[in-house]
PDB file of N, CA and C in Angstrom:
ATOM      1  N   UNK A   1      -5.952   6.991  -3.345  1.00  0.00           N
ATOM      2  CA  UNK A   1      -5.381   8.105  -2.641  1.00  0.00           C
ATOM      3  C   UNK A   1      -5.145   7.709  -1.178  1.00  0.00           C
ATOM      4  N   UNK A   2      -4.221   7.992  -0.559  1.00  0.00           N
ATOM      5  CA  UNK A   2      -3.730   8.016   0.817  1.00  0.00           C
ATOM      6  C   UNK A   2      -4.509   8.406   1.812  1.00  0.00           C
ATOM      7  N   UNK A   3      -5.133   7.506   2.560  1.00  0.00           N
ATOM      8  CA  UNK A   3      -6.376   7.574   3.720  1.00  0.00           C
ATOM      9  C   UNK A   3      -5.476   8.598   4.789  1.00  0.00           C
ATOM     10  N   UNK A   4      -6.288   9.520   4.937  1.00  0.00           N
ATOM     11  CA  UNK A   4      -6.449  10.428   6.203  1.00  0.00           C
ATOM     12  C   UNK A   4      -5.425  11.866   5.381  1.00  0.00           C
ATOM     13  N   UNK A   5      -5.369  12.013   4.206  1.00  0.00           N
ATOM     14  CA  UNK A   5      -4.864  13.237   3.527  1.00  0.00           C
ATOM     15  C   UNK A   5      -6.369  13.516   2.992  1.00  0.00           C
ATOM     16  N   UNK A   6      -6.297  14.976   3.013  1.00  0.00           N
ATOM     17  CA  UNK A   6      -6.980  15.562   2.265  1.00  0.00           C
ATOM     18  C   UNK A   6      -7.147  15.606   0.822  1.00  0.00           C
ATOM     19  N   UNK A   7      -8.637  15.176   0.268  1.00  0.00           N
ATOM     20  CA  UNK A   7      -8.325  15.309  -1.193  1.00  0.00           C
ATOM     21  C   UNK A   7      -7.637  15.993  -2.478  1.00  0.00           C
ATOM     22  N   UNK A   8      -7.458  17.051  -1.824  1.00  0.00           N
ATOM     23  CA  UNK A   8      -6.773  18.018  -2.703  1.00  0.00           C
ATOM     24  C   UNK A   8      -5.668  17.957  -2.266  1.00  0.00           C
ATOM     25  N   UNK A   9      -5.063  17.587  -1.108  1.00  0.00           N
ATOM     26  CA  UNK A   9      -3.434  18.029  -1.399  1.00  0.00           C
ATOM     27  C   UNK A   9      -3.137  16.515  -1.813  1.00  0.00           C
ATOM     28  N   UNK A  10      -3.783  15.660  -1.521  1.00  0.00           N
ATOM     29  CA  UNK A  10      -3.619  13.823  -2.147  1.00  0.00           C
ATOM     30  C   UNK A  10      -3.108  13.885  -3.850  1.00  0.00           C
ATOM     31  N   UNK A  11      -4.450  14.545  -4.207  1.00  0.00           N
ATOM     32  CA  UNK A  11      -4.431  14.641  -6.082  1.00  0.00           C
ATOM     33  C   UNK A  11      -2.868  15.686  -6.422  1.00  0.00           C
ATOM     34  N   UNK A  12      -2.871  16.617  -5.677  1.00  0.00           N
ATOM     35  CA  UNK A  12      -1.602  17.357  -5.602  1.00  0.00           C
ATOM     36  C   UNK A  12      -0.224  17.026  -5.569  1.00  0.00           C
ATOM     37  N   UNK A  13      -0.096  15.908  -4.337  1.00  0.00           N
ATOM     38  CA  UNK A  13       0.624  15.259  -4.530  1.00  0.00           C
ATOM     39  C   UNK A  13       1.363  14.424  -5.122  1.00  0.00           C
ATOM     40  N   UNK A  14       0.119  13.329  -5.573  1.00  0.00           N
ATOM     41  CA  UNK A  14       0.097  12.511  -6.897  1.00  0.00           C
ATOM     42  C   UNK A  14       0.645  12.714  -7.973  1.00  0.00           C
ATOM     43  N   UNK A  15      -0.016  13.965  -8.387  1.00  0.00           N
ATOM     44  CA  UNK A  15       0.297  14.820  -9.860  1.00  0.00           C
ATOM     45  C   UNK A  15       1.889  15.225  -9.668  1.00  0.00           C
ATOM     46  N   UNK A  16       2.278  15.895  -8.599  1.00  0.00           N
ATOM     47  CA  UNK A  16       3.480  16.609  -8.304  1.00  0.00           C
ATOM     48  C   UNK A  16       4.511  15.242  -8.622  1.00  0.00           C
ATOM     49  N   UNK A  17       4.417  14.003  -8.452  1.00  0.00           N
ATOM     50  CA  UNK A  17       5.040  12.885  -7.959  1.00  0.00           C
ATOM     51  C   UNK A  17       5.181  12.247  -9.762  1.00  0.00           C
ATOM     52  N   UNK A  18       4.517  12.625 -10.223  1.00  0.00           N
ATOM     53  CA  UNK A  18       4.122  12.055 -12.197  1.00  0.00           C
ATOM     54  C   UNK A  18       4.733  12.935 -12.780  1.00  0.00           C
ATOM     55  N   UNK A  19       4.782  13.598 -12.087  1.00  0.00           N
ATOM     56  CA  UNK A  19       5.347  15.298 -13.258  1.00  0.00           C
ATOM     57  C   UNK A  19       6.564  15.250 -12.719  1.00  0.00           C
ATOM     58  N   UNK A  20       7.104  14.309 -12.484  1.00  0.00           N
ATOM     59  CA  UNK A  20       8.649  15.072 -11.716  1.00  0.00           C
ATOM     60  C   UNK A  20       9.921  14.573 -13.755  1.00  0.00           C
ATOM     61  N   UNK A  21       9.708  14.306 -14.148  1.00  0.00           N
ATOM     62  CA  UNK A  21       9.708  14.060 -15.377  1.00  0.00           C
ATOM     63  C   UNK A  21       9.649  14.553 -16.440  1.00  0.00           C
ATOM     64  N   UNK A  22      10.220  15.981 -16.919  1.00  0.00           N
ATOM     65  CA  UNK A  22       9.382  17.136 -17.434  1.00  0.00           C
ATOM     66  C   UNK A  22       9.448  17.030 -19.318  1.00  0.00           C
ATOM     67  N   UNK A  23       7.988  16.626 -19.435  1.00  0.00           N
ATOM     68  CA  UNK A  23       7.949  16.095 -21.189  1.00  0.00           C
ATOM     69  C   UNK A  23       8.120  14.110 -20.814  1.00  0.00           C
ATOM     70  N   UNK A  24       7.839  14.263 -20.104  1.00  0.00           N
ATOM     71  CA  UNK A  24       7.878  11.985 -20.136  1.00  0.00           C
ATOM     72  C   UNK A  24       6.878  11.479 -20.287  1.00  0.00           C
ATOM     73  N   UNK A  25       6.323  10.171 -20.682  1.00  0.00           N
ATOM     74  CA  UNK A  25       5.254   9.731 -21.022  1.00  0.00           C
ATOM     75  C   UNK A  25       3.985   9.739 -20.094  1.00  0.00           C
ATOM     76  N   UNK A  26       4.465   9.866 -18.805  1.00  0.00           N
ATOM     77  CA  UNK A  26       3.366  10.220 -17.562  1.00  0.00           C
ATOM     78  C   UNK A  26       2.978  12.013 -17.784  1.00  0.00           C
ATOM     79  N   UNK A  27       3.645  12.905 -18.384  1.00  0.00           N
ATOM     80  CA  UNK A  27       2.812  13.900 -18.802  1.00  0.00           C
ATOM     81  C   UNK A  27       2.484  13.738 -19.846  1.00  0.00           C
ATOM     82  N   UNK A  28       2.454  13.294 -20.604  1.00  0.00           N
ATOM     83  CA  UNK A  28       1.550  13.236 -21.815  1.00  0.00           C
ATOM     84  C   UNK A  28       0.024  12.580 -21.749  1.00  0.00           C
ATOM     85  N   UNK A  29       0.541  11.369 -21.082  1.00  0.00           N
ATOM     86  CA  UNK A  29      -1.054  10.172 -20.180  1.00  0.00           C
ATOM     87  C   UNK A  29      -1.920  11.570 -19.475  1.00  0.00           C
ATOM     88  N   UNK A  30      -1.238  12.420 -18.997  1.00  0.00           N
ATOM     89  CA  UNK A  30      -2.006  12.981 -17.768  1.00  0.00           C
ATOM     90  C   UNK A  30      -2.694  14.204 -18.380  1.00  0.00           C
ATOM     91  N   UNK A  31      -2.216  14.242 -19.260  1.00  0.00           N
ATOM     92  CA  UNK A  31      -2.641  15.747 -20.490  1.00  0.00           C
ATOM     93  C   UNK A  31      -3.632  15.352 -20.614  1.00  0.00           C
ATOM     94  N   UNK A  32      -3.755  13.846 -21.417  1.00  0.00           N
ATOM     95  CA  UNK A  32      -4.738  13.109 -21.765  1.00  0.00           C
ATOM     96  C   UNK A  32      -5.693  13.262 -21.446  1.00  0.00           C
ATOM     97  N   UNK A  33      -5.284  12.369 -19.799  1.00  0.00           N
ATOM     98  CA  UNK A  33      -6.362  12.283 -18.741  1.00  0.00           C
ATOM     99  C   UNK A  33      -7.381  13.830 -18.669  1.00  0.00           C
ATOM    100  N   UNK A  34      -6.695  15.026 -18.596  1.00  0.00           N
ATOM    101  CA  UNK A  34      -7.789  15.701 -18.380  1.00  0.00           C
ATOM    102  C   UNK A  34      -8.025  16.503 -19.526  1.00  0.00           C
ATOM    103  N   UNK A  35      -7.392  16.133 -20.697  1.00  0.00           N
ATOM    104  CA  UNK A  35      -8.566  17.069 -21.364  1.00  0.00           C
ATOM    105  C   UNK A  35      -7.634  18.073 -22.393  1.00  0.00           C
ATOM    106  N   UNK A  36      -6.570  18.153 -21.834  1.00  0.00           N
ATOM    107  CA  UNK A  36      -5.446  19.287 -22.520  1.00  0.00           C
ATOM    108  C   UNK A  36      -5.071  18.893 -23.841  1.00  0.00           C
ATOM    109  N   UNK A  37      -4.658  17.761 -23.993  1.00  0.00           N
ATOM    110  CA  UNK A  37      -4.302  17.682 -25.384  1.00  0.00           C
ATOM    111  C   UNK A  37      -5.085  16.521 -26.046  1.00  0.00           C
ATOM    112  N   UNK A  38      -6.245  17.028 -26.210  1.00  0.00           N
ATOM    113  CA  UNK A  38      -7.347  16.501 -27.106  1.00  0.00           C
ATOM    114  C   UNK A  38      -6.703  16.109 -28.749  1.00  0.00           C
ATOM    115  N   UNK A  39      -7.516  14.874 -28.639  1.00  0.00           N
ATOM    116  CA  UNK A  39      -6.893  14.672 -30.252  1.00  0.00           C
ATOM    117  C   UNK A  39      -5.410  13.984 -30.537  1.00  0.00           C
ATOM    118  N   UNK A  40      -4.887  14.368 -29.595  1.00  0.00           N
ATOM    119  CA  UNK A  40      -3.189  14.092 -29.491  1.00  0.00           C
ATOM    120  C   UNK A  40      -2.979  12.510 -29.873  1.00  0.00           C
ATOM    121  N   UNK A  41      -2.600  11.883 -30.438  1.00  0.00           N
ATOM    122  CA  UNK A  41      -2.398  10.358 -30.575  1.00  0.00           C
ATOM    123  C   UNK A  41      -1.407  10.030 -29.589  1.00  0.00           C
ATOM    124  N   UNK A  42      -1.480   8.870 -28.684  1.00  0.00           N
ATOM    125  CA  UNK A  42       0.631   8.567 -28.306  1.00  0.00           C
ATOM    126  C   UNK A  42      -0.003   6.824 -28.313  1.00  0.00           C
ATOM    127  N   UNK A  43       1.348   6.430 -28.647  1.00  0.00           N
ATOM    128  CA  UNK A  43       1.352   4.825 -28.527  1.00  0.00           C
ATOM    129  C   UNK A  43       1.075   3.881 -27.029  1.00  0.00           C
ATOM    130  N   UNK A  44       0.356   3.599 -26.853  1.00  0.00           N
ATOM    131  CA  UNK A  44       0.483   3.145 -25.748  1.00  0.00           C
ATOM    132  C   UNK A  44       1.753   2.165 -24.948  1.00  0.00           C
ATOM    133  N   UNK A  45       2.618   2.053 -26.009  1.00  0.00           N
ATOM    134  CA  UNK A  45       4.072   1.003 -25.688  1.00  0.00           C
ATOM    135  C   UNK A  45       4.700   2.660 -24.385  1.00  0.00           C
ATOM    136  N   UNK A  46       4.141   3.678 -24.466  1.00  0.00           N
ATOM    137  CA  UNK A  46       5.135   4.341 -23.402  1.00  0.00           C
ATOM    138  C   UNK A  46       4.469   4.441 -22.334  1.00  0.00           C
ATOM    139  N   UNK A  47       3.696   3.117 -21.727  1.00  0.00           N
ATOM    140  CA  UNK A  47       3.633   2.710 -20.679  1.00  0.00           C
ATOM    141  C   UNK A  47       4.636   1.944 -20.306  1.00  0.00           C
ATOM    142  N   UNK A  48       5.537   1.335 -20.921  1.00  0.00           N
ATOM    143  CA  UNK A  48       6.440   0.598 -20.511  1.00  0.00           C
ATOM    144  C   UNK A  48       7.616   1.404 -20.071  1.00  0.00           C
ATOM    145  N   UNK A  49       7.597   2.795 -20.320  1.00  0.00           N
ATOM    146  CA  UNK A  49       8.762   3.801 -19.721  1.00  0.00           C
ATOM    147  C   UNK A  49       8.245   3.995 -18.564  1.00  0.00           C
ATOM    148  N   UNK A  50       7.479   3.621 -17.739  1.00  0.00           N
ATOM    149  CA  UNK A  50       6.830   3.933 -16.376  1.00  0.00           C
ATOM    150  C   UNK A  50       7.557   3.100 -15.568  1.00  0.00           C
ATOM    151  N   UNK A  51       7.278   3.058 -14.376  1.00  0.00           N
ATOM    152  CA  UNK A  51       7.212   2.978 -12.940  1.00  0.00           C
ATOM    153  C   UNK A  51       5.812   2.011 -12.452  1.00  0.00           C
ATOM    154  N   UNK A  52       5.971   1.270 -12.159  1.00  0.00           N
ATOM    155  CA  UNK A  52       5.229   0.436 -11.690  1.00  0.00           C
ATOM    156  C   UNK A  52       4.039   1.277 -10.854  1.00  0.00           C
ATOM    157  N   UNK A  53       4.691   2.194 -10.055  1.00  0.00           N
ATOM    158  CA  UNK A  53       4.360   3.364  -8.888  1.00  0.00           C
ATOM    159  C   UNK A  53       3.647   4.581  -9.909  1.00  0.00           C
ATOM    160  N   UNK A  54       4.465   4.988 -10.968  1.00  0.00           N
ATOM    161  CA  UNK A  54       3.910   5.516 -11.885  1.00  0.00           C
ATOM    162  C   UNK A  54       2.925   5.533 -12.166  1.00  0.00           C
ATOM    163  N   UNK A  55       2.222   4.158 -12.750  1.00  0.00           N
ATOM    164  CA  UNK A  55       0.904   4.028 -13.372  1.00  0.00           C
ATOM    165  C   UNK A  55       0.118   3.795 -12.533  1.00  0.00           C
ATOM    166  N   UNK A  56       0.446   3.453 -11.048  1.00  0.00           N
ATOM    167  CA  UNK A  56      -0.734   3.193 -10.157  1.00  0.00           C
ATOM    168  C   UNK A  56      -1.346   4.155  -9.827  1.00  0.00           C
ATOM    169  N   UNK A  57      -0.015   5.580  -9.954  1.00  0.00           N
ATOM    170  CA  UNK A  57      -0.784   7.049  -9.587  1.00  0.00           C
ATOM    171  C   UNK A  57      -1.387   7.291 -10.820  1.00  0.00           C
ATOM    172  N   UNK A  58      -1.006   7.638 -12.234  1.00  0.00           N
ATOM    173  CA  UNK A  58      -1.949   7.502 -12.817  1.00  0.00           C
ATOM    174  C   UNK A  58      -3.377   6.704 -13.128  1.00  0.00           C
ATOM    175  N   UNK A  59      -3.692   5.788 -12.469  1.00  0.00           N
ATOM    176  CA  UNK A  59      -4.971   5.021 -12.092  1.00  0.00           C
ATOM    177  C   UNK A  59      -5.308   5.724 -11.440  1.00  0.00           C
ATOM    178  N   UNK A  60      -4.803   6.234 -10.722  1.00  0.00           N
ATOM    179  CA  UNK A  60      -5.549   6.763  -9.261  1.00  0.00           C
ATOM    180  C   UNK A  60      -6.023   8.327  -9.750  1.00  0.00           C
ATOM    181  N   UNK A  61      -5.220   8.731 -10.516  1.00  0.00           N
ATOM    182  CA  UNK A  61      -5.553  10.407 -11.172  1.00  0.00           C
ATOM    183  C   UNK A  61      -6.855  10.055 -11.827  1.00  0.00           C
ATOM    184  N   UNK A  62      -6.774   9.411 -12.408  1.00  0.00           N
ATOM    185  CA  UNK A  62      -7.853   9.116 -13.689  1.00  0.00           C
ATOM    186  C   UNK A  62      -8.919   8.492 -13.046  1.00  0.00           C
ATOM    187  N   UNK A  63      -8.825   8.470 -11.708  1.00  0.00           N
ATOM    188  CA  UNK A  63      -9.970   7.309 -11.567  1.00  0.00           C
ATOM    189  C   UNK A  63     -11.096   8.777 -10.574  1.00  0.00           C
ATOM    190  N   UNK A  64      -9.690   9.890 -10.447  1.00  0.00           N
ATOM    191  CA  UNK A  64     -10.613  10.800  -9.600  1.00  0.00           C
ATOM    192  C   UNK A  64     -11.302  11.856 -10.468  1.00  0.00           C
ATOM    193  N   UNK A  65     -10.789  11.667 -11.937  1.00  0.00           N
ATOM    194  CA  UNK A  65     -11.433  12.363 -13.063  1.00  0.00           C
ATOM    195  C   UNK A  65     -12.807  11.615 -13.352  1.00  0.00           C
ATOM    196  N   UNK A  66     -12.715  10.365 -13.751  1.00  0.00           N
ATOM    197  CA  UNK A  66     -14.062   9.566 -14.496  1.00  0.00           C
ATOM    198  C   UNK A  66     -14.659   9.110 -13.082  1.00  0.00           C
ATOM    199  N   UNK A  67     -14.015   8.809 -12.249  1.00  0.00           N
ATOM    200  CA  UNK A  67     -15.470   8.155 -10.889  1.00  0.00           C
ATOM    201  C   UNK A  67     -16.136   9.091 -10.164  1.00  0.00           C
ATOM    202  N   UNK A  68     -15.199  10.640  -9.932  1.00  0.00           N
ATOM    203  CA  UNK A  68     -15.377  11.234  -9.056  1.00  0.00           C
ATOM    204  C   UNK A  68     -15.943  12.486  -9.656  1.00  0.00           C
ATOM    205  N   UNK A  69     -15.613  12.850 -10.834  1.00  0.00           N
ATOM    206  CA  UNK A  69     -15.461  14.212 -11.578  1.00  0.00           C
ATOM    207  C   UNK A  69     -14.745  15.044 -11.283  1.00  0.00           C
ATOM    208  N   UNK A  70     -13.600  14.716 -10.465  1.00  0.00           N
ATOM    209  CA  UNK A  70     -12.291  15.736 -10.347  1.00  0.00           C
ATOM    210  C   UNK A  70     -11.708  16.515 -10.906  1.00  0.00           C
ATOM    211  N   UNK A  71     -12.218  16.964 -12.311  1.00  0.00           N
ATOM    212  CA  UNK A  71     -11.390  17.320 -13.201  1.00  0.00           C
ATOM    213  C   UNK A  71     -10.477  18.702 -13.258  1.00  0.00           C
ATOM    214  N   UNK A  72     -11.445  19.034 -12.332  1.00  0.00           N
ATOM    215  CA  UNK A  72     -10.860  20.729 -12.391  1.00  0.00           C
ATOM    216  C   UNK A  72      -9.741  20.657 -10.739  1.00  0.00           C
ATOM    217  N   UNK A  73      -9.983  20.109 -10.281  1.00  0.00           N
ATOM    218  CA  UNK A  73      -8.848  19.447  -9.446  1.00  0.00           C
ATOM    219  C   UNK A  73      -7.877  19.207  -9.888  1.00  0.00           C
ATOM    220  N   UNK A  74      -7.834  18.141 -10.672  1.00  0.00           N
ATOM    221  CA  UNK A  74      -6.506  17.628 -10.881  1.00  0.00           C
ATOM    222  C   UNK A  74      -6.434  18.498 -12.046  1.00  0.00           C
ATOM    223  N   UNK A  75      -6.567  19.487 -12.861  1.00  0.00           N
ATOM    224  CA  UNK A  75      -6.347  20.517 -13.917  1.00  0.00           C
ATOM    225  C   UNK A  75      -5.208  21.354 -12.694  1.00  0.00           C
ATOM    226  N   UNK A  76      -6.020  21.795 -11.972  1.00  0.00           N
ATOM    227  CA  UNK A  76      -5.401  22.968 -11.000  1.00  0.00           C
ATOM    228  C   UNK A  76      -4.139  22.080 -10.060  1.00  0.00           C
ATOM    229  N   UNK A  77      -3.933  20.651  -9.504  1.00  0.00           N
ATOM    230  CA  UNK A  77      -3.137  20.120  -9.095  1.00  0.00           C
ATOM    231  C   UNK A  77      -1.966  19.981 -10.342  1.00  0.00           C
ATOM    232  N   UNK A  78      -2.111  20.152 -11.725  1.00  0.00           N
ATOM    233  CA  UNK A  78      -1.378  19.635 -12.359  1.00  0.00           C
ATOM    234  C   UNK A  78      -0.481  21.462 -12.681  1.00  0.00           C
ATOM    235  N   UNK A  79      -1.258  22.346 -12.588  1.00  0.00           N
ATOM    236  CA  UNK A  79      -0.932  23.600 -13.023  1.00  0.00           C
ATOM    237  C   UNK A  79       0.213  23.915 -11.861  1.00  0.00           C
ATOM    238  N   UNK A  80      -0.255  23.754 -10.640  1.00  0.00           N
ATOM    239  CA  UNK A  80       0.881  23.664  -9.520  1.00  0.00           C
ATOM    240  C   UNK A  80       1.865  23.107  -9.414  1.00  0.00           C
ATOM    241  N   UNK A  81       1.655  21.530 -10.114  1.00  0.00           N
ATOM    242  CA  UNK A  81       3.110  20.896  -9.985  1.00  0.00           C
ATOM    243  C   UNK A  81       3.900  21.559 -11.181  1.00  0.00           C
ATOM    244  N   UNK A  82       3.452  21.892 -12.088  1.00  0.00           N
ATOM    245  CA  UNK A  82       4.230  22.497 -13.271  1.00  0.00           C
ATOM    246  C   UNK A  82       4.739  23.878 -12.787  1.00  0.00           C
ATOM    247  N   UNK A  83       4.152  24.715 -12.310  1.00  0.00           N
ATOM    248  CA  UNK A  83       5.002  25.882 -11.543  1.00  0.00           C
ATOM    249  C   UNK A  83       5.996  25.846 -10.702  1.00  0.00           C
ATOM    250  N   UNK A  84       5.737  24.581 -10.407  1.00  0.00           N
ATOM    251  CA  UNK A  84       6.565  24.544  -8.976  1.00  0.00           C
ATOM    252  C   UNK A  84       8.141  23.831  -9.703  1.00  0.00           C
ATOM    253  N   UNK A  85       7.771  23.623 -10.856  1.00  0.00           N
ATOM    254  CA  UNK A  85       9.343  22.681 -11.074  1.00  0.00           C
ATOM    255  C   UNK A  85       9.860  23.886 -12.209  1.00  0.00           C
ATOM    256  N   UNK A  86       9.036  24.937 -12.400  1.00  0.00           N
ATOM    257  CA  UNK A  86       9.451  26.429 -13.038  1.00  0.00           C
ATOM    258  C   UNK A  86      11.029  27.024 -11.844  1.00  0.00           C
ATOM    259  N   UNK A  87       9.496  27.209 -11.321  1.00  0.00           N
ATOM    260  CA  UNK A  87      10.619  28.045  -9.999  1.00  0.00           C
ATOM    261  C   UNK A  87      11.834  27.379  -9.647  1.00  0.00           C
TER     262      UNK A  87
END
């Protein structure tokens, strides 16, 4: 995450920046990541539809779920970026 942002608008950002994609293999990873679509199988070959930049933010999402316990963070960062591409 980006030194001297705040954690929450960082993870916010992040998420907002993965989700710009709506249904692409970086929301499905990120479902993953926290928890939403349990059970769900996906191939891992749709890492190769990514972004180099892509997967580093997803490292970085996932790393604030399992190192940090972020989860309800980036749940609520991910609920925002999805509203926001509603509106």
């Amino acid at each position: 995450m980006p030194p001297g942002v705040p954690r929450t608008s960082a993870i916010e950002q992040a998420a907002s920046e993965v989700l710009k994609d709506p249904g692409g293999p970086a929301e499905r990873i990120l479902a993953a990541i926290v928890g939403i679509s349990e059970g769900e199988a996906f191939d891992v070959s749709i890492l190769d539809a990514l972004t180099p930049e892509s997967i580093m933010l997803l490292d970085c999402l996932a790393g604030e779920v399992i190192d940090a316990g972020r989860r309800d963070e980036l749940a609520h960062a991910i609920a925002a970026a999805l509203m926001k591409r509603v509106q």
